[in-house]
C-alpha atoms as a PDB file:
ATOM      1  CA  UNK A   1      65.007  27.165 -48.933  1.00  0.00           C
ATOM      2  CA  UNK A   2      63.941  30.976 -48.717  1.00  0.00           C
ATOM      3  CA  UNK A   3      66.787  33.070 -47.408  1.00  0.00           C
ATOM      4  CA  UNK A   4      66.407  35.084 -44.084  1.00  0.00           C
ATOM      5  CA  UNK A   5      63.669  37.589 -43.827  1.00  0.00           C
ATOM      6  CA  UNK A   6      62.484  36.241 -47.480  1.00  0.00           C
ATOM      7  CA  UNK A   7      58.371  36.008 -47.424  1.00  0.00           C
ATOM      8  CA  UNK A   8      57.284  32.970 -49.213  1.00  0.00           C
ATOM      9  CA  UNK A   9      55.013  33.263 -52.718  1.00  0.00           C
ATOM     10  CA  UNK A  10      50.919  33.275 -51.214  1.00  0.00           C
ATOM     11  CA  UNK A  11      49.058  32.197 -54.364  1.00  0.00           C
ATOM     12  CA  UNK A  12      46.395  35.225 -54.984  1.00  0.00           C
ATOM     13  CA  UNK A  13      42.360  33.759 -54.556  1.00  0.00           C
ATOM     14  CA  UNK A  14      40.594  32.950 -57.669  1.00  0.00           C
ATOM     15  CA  UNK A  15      37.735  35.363 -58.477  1.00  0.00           C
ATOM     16  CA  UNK A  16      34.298  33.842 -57.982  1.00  0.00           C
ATOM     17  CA  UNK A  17      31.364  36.654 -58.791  1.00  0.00           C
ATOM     18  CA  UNK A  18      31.402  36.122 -62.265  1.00  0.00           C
ATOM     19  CA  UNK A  19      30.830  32.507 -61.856  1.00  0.00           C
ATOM     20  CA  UNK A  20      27.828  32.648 -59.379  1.00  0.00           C
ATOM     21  CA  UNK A  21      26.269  35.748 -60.547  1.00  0.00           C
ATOM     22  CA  UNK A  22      22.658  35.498 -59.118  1.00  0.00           C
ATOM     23  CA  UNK A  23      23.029  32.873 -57.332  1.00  0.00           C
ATOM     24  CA  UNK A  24      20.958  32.619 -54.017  1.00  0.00           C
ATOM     25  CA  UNK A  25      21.731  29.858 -50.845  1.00  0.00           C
ATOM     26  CA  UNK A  26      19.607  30.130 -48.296  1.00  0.00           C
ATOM     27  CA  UNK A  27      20.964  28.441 -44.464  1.00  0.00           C
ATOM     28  CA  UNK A  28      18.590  27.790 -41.655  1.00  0.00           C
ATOM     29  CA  UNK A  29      21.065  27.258 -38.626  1.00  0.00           C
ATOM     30  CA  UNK A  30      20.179  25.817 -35.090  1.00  0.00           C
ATOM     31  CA  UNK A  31      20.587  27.612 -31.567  1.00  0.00           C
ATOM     32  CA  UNK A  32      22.826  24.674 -29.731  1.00  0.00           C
ATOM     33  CA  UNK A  33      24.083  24.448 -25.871  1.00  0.00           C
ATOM     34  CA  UNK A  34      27.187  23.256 -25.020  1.00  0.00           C
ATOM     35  CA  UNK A  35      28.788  21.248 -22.417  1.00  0.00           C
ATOM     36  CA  UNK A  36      25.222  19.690 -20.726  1.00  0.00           C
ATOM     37  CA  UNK A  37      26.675  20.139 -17.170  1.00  0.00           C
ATOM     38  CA  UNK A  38      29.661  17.895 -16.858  1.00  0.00           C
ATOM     39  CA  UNK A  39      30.601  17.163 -20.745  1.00  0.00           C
ATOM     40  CA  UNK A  40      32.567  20.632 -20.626  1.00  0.00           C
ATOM     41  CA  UNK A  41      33.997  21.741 -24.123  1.00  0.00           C
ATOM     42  CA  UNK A  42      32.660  18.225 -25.754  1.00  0.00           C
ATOM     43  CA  UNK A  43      29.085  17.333 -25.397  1.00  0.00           C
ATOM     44  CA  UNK A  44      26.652  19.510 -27.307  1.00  0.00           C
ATOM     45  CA  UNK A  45      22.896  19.615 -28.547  1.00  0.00           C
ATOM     46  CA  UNK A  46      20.752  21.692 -31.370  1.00  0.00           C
ATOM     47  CA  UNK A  47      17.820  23.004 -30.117  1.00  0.00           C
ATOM     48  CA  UNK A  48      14.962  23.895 -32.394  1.00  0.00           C
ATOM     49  CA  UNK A  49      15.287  27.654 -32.651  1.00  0.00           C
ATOM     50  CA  UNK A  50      16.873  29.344 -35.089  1.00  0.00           C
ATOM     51  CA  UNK A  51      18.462  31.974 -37.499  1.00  0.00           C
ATOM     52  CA  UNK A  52      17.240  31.977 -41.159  1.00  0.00           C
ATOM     53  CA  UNK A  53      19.749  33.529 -43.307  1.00  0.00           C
ATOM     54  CA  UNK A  54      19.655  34.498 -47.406  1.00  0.00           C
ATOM     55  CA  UNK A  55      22.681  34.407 -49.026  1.00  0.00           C
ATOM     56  CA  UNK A  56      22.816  36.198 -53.064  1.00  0.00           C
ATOM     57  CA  UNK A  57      26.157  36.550 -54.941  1.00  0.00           C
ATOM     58  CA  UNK A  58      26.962  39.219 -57.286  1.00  0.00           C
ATOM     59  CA  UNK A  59      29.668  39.801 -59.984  1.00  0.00           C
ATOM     60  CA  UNK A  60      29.600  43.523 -58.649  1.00  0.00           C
ATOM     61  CA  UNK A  61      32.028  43.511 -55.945  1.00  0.00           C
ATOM     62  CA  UNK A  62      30.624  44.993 -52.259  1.00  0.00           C
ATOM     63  CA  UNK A  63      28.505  43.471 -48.959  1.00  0.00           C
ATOM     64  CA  UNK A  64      25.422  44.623 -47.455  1.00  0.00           C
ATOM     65  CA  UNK A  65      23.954  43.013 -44.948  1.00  0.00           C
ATOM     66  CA  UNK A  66      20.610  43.296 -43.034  1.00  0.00           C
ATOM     67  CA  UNK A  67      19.746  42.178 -40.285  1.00  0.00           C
ATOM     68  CA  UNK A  68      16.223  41.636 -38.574  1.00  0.00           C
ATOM     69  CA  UNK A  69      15.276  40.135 -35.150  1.00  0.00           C
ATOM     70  CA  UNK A  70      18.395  39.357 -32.696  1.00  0.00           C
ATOM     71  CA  UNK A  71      21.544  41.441 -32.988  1.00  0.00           C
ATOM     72  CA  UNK A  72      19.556  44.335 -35.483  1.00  0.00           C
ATOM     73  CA  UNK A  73      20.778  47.934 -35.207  1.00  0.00           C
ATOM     74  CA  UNK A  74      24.165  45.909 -32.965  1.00  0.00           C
ATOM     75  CA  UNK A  75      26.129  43.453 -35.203  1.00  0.00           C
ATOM     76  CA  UNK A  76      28.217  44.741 -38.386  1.00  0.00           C
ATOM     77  CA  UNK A  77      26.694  45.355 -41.955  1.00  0.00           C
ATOM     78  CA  UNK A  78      29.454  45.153 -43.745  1.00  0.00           C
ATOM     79  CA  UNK A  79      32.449  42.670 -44.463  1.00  0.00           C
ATOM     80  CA  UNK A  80      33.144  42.304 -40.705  1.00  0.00           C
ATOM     81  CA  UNK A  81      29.761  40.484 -39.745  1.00  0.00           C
ATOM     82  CA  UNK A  82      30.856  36.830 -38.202  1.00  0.00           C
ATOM     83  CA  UNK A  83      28.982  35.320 -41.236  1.00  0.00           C
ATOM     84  CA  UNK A  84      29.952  37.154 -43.806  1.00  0.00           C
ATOM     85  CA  UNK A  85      33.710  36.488 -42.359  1.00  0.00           C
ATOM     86  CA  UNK A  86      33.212  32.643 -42.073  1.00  0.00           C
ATOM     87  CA  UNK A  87      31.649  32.491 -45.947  1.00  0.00           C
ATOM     88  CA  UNK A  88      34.950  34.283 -46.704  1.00  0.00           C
ATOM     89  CA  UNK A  89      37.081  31.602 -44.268  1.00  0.00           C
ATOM     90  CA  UNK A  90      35.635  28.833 -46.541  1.00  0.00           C
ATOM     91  CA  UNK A  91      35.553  30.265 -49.948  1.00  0.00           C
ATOM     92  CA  UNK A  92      39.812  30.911 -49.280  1.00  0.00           C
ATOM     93  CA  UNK A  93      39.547  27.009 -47.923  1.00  0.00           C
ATOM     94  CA  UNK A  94      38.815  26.333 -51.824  1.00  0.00           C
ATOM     95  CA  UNK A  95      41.072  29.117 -53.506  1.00  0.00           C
ATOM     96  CA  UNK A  96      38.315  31.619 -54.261  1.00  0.00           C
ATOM     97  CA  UNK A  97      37.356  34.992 -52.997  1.00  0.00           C
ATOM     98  CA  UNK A  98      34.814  36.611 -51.189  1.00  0.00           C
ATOM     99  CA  UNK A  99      32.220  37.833 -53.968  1.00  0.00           C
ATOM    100  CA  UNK A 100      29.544  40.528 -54.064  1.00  0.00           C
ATOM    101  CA  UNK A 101      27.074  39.633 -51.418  1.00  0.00           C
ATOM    102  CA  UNK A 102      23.983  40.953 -50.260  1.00  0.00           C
ATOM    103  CA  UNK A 103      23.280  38.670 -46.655  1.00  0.00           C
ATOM    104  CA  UNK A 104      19.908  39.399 -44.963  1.00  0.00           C
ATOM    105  CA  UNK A 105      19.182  37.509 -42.405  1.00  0.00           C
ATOM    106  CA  UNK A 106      16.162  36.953 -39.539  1.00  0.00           C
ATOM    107  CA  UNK A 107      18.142  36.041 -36.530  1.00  0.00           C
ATOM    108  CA  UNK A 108      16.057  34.722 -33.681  1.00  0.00           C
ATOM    109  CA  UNK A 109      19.053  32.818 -31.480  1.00  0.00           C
ATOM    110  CA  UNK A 110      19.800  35.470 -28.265  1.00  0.00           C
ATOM    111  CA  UNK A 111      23.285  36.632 -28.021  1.00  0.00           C
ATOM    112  CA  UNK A 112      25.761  36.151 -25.257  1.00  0.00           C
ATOM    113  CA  UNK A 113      23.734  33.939 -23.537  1.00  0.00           C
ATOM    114  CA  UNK A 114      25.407  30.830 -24.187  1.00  0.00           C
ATOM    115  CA  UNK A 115      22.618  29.470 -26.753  1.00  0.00           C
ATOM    116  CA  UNK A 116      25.818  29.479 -29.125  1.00  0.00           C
ATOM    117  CA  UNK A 117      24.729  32.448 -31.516  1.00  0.00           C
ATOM    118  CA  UNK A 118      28.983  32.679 -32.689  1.00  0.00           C
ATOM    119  CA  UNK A 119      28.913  29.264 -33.443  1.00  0.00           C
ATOM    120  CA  UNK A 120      25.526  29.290 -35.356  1.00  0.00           C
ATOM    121  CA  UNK A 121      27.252  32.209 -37.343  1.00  0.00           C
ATOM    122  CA  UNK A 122      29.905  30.603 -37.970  1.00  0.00           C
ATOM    123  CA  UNK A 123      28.109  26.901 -39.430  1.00  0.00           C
ATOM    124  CA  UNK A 124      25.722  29.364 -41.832  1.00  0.00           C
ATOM    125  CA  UNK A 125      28.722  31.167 -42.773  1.00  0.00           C
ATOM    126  CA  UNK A 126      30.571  28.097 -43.647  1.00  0.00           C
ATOM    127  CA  UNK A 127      27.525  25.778 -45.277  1.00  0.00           C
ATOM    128  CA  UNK A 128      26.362  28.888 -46.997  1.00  0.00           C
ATOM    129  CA  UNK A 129      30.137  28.786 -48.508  1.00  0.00           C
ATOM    130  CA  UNK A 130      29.493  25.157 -49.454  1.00  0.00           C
ATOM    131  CA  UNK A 131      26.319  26.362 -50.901  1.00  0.00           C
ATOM    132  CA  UNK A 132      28.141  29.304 -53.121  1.00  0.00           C
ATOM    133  CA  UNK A 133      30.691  26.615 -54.097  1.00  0.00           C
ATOM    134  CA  UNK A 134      27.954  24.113 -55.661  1.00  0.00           C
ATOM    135  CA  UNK A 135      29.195  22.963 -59.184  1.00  0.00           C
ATOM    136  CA  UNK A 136      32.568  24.415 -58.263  1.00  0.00           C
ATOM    137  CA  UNK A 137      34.089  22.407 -55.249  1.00  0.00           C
ATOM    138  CA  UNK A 138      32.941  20.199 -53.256  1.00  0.00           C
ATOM    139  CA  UNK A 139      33.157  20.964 -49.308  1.00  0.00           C
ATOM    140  CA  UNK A 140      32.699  17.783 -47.378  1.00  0.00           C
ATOM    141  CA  UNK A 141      31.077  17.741 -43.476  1.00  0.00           C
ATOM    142  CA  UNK A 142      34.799  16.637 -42.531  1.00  0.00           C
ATOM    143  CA  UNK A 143      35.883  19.760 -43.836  1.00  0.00           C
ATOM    144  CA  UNK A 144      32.564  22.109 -42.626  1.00  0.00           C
ATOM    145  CA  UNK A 145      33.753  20.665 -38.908  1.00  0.00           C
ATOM    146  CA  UNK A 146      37.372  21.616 -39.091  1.00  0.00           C
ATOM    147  CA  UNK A 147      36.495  25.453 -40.603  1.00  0.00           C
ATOM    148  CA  UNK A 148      34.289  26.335 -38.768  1.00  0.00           C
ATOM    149  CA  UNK A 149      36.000  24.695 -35.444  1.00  0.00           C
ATOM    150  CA  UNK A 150      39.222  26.747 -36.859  1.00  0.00           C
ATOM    151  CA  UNK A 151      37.464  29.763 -36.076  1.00  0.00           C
ATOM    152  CA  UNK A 152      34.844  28.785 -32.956  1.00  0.00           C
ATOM    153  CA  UNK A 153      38.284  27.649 -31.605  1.00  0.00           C
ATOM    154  CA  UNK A 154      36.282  24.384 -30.229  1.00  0.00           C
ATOM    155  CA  UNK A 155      34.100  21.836 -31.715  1.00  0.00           C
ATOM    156  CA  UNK A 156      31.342  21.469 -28.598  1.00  0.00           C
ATOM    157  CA  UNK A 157      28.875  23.858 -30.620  1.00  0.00           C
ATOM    158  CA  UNK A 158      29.375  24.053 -34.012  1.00  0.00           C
ATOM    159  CA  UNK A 159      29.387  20.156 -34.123  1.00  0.00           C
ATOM    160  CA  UNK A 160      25.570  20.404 -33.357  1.00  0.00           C
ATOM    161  CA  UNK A 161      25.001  23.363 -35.141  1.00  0.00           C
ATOM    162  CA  UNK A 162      26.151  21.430 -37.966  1.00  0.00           C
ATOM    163  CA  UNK A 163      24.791  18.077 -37.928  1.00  0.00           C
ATOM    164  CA  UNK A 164      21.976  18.404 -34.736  1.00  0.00           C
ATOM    165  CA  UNK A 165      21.100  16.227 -32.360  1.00  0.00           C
ATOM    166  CA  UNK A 166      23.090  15.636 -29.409  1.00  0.00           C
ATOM    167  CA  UNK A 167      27.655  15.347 -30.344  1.00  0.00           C
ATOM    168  CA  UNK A 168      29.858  14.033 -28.975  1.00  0.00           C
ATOM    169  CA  UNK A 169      33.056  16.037 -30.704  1.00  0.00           C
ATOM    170  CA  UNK A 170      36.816  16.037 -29.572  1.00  0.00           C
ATOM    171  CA  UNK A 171      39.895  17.054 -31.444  1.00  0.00           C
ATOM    172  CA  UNK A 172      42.938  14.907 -33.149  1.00  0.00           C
ATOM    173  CA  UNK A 173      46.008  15.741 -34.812  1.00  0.00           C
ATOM    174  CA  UNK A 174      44.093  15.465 -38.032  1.00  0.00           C
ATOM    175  CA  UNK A 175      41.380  17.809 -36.822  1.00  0.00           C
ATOM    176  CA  UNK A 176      37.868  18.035 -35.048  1.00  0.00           C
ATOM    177  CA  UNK A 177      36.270  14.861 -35.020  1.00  0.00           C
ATOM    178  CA  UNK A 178      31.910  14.736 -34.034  1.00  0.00           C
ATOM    179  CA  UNK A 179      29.833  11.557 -33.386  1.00  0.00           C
ATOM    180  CA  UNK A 180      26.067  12.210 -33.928  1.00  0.00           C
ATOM    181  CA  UNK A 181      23.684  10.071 -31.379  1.00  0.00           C
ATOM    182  CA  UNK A 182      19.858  10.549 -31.503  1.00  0.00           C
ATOM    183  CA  UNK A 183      18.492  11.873 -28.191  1.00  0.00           C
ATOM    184  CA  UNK A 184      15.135   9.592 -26.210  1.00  0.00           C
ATOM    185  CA  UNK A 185      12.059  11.017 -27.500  1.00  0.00           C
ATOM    186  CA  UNK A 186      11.156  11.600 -24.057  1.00  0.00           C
ATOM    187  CA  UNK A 187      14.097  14.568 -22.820  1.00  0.00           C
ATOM    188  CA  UNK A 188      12.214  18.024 -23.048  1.00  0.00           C
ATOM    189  CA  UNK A 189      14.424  20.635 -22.691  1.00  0.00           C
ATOM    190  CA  UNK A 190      13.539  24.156 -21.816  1.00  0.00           C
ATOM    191  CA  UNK A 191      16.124  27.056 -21.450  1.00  0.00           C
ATOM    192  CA  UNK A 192      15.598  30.292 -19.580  1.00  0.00           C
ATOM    193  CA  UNK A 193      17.158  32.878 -20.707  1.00  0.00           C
ATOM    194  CA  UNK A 194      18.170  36.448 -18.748  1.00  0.00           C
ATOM    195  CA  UNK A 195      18.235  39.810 -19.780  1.00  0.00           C
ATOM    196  CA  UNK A 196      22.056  40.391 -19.034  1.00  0.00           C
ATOM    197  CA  UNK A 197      24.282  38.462 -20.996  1.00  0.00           C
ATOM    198  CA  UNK A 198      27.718  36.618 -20.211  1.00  0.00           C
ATOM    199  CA  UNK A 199      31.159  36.853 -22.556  1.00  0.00           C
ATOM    200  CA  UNK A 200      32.361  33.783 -23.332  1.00  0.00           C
ATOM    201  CA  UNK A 201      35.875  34.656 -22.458  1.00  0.00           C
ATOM    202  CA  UNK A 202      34.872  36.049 -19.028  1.00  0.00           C
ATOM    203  CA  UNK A 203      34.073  32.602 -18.402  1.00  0.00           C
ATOM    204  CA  UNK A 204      36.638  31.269 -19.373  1.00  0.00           C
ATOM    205  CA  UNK A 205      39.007  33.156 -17.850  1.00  0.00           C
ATOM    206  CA  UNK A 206      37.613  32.033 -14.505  1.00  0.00           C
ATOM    207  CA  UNK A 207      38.381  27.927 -14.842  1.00  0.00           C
ATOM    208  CA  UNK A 208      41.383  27.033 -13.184  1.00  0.00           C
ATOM    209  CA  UNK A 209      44.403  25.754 -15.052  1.00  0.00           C
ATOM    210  CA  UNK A 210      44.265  22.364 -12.965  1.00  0.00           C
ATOM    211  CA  UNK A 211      41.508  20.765 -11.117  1.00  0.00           C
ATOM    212  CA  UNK A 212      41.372  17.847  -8.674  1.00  0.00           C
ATOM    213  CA  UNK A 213      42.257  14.305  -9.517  1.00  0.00           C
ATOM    214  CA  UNK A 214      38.757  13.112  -7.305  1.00  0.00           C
ATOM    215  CA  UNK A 215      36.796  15.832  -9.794  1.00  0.00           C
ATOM    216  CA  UNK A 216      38.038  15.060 -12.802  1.00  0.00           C
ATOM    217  CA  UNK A 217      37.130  11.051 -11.837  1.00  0.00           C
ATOM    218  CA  UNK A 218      33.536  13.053 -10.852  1.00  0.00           C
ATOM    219  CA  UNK A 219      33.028  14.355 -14.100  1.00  0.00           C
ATOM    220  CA  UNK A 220      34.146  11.173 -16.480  1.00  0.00           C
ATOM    221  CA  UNK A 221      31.776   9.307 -14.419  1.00  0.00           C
ATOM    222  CA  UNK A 222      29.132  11.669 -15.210  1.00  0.00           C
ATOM    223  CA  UNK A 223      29.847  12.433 -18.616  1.00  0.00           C
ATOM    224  CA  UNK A 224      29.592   8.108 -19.458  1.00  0.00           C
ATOM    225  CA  UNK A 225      26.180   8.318 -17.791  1.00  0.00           C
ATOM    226  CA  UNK A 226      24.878  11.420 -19.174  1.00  0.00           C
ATOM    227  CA  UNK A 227      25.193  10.169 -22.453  1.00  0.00           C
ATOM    228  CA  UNK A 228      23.100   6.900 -21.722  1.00  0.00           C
ATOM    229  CA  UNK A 229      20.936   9.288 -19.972  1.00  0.00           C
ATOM    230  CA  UNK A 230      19.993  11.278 -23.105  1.00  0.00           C
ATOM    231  CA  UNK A 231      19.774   7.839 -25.190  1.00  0.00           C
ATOM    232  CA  UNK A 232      18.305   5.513 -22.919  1.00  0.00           C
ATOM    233  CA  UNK A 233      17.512   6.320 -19.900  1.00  0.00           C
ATOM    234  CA  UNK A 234      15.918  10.540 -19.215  1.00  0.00           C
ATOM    235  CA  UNK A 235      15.267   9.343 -14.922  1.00  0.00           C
ATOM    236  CA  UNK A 236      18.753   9.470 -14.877  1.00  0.00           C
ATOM    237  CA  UNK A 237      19.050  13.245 -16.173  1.00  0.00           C
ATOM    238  CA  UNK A 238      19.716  14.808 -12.413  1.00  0.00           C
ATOM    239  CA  UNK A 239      22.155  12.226 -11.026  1.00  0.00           C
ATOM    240  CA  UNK A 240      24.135  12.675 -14.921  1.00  0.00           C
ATOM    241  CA  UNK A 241      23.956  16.396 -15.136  1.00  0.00           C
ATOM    242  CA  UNK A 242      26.337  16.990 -11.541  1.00  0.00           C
ATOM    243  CA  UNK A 243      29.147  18.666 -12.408  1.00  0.00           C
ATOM    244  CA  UNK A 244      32.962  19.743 -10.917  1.00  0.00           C
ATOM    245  CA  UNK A 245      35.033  21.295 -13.489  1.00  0.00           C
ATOM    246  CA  UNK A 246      33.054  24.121 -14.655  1.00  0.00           C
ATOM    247  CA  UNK A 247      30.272  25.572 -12.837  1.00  0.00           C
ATOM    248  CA  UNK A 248      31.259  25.953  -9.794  1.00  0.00           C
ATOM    249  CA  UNK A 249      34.139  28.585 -11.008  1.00  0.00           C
ATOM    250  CA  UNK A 250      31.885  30.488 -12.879  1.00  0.00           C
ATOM    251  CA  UNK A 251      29.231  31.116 -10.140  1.00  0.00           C
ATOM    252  CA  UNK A 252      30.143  34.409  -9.095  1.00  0.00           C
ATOM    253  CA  UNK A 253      30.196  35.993 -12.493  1.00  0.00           C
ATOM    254  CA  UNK A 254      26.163  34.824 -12.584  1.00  0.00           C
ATOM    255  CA  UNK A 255      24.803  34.929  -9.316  1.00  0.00           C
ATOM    256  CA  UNK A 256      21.136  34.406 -10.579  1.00  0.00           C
ATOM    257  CA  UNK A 257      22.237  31.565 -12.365  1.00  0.00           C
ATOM    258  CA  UNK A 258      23.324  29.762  -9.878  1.00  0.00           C
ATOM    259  CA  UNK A 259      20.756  30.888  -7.179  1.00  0.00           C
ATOM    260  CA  UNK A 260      18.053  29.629  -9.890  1.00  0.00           C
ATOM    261  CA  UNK A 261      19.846  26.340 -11.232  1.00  0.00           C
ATOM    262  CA  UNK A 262      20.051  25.044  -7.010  1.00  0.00           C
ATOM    263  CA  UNK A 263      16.639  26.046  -6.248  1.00  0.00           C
ATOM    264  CA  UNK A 264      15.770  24.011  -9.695  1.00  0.00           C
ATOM    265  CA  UNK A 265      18.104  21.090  -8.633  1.00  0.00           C
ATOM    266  CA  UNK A 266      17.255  20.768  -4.966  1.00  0.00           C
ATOM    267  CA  UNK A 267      13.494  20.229  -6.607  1.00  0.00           C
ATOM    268  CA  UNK A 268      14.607  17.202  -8.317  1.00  0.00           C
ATOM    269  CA  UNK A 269      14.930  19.044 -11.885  1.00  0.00           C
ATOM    270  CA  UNK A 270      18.087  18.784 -14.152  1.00  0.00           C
ATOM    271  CA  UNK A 271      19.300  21.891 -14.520  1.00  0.00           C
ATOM    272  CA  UNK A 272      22.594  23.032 -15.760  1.00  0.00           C
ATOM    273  CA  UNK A 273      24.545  26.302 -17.060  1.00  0.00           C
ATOM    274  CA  UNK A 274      23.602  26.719 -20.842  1.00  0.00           C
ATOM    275  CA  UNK A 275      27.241  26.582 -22.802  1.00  0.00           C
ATOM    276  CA  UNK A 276      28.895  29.907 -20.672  1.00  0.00           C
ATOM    277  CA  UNK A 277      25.603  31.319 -19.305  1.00  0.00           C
ATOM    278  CA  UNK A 278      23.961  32.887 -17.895  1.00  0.00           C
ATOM    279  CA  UNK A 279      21.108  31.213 -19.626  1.00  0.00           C
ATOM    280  CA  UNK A 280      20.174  28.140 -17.674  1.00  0.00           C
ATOM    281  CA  UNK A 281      19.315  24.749 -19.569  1.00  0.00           C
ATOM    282  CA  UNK A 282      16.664  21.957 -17.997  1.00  0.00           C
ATOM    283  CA  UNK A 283      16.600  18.592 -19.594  1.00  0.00           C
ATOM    284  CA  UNK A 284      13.539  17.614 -18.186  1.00  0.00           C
ATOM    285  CA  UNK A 285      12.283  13.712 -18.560  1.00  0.00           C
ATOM    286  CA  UNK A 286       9.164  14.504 -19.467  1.00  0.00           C
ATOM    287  CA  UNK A 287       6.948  17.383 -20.594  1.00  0.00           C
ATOM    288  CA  UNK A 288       5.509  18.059 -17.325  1.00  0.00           C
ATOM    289  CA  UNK A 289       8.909  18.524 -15.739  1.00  0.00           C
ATOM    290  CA  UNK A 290       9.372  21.992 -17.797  1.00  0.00           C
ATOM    291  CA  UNK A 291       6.061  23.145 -16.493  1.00  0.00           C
ATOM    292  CA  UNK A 292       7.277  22.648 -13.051  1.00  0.00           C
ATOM    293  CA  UNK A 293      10.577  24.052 -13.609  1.00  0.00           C
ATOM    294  CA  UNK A 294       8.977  27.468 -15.323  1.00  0.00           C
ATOM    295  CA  UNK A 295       6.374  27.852 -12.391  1.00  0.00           C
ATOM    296  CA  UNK A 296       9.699  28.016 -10.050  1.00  0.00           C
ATOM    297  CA  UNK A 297      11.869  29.892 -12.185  1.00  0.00           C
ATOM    298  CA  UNK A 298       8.655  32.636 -13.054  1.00  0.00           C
ATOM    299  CA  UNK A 299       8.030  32.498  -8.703  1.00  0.00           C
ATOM    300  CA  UNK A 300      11.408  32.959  -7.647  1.00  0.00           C
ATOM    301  CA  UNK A 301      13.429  34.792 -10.120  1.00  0.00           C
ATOM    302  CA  UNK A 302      14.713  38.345  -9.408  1.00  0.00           C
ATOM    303  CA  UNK A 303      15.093  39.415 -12.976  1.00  0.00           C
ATOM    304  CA  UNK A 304      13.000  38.813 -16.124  1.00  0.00           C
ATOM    305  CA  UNK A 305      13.963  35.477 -17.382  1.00  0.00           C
ATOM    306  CA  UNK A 306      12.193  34.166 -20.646  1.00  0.00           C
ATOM    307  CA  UNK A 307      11.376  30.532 -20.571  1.00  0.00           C
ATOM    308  CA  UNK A 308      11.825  28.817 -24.134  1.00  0.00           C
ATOM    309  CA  UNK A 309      10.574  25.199 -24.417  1.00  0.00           C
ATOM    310  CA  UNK A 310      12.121  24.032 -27.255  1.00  0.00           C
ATOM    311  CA  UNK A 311      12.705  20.245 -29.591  1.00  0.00           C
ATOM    312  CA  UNK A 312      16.196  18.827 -29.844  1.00  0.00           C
ATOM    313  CA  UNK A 313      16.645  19.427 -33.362  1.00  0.00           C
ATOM    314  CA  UNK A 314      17.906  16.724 -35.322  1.00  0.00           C
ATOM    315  CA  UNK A 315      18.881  18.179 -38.425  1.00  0.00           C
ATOM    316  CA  UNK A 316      21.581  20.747 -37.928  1.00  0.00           C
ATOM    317  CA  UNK A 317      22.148  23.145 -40.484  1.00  0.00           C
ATOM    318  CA  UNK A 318      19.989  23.015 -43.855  1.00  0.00           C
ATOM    319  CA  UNK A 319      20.781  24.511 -47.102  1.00  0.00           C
ATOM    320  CA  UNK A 320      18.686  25.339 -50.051  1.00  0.00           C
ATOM    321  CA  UNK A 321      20.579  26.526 -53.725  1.00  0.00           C
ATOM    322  CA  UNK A 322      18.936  28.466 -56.432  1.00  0.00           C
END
């Protein structure tokens, strides 16, 4: 056993540019929200917009990184960007180092407004790792879910952002753990999203550390239906999307929000807070339902608020290797 104050051996990273020289991955990575109203930090869903991101190693060591669309001229162009840092998390995973890289990516997922544009990061980051590692190691989805949760911190969105569809994902002592379900053909969601965003930890910070026995009974109840909802039965949607744990804390930080989502409820339409917000989420039953919930949002809204109409995406991440 090492004596006191003794630091024990770290094996140094294998270099990797020399093996990979040239090679290009390219990773097209969902937007995803989180939590669906009462499935907080374990039900999640890829929607179909997204980030396209190019990925070409270099013997020569160094990383540039451009950036066009969402976060341009704002986010990090060097070793610090969130992708650049998660290729790096799962490269060391497998013993290697980060390479030369040149990253340019076309980023179309908004940021900080809980459309999960960290955890999208993150799943590129990591599958483009898995992409740089073909021939070399294999990374498994077992192991994509527990780096990329490692540095998310929870599963709710990279497990979509990974896989798609709608997850259910929770956490054991051998790691994160995801179950993929298909969502009914006839849910149509459509997110509006504001100008201002939201920090994730802001929100956070404002759930209690305890919460009623009677809400926490509310919410399971919920949760069971909201996930038959999705699956089987979309009429469901408004009575499955009520929620006690969350929301309700986090009002004040988003007073639009909330003004908009009860105005959207008391009309009979499922609306929820998007992951942390602000951005407000709408899984209608039916196509027609998102019209209706876009007329009221457009006639009643204080601030601009874009409406996207989007697919539940079903694929998650996708990675192409030349």
């Amino acid at each position: 056993m090492p004596g006191a104050g003794s630091t024990a051996a770290v094996t140094p990273l294998r270099e990797l540019g020399a093996l990979i020289d040239g090679r290009r991955v390219e990773v097209k990575v969902p937007a995803t929200t989180a939590n669906l109203g009462p499935g907080f930090d374990t039900l999640g869903l890829a929607l179909a917009q997204y980030d396209d991101l190019v990925v070409t190693a270099s013997a020569t060591p160094g990383v540039h990184v451009e950036v066009h669309g969402v976060g341009a001229g704002e986010v990090p162009t060097d070793e610090t960007h969130l992708v650049v840092r998660a290729i790096a998390h799962g490269l060391a995973h497998y013993g290697y180092a980060l390479p030369g890289l040149r990253l340019e990516a076309h980023n179309t997922i908004p940021h900080g407004r809980g459309l999960g544009s960290s955890g999208a990061a993150i799943s590129a980051g990591i599958i483009a790792a898995r992409g740089l590692l073909t021939g070399i190691a294999e990374m498994s989805d077992v192991d994509a879910l527990a780096l990329a949760t490692d540095m998310e911190g929870h599963p709710d969105n990279v497990a979509p952002a990974l896989f798609g569809g709608l997850t259910i994902a929770w956490v054991t002592p051998d790691g994160p753990q995801h179950k993929k379900l298909m969502v009914h053909r006839g849910v149509s969601p459509v997110v509006f999203v504001p100008e201002a965003e939201m920090s994730t930890a802001l929100a956070r910070s404002l759930q209690p550390d305890s919460v009623p026995h009677e809400d926490a009974v509310f919410n399971v109840s919920r949760s069971a239906l909201l996930i038959a909802s999705l699956i089987q039965s979309p009429e469901l949607l408004l009575a499955a999307t009520e929620d006690k744990l969350h929301q309700n804390y986090r009002a004040a930080a988003m007073p639009e929000t909330n003004r908009l989502i009860t105005l959207l409820r008391d009309a009979g339409l499922p609306a929820v807070v998007s992951g942390a917000g602000p951005s407000i989420l709408v899984l209608a039953s039916d196509p027609s339902q998102r019209l209706i919930a876009a007329e009221l949002v457009a006639q009643h809204a204080e601030t601009p608020w874009q409406a996207l109409m989007l697919a539940v995406d079903v694929k998650g991440t996708v990675l192409g290797v030349s």
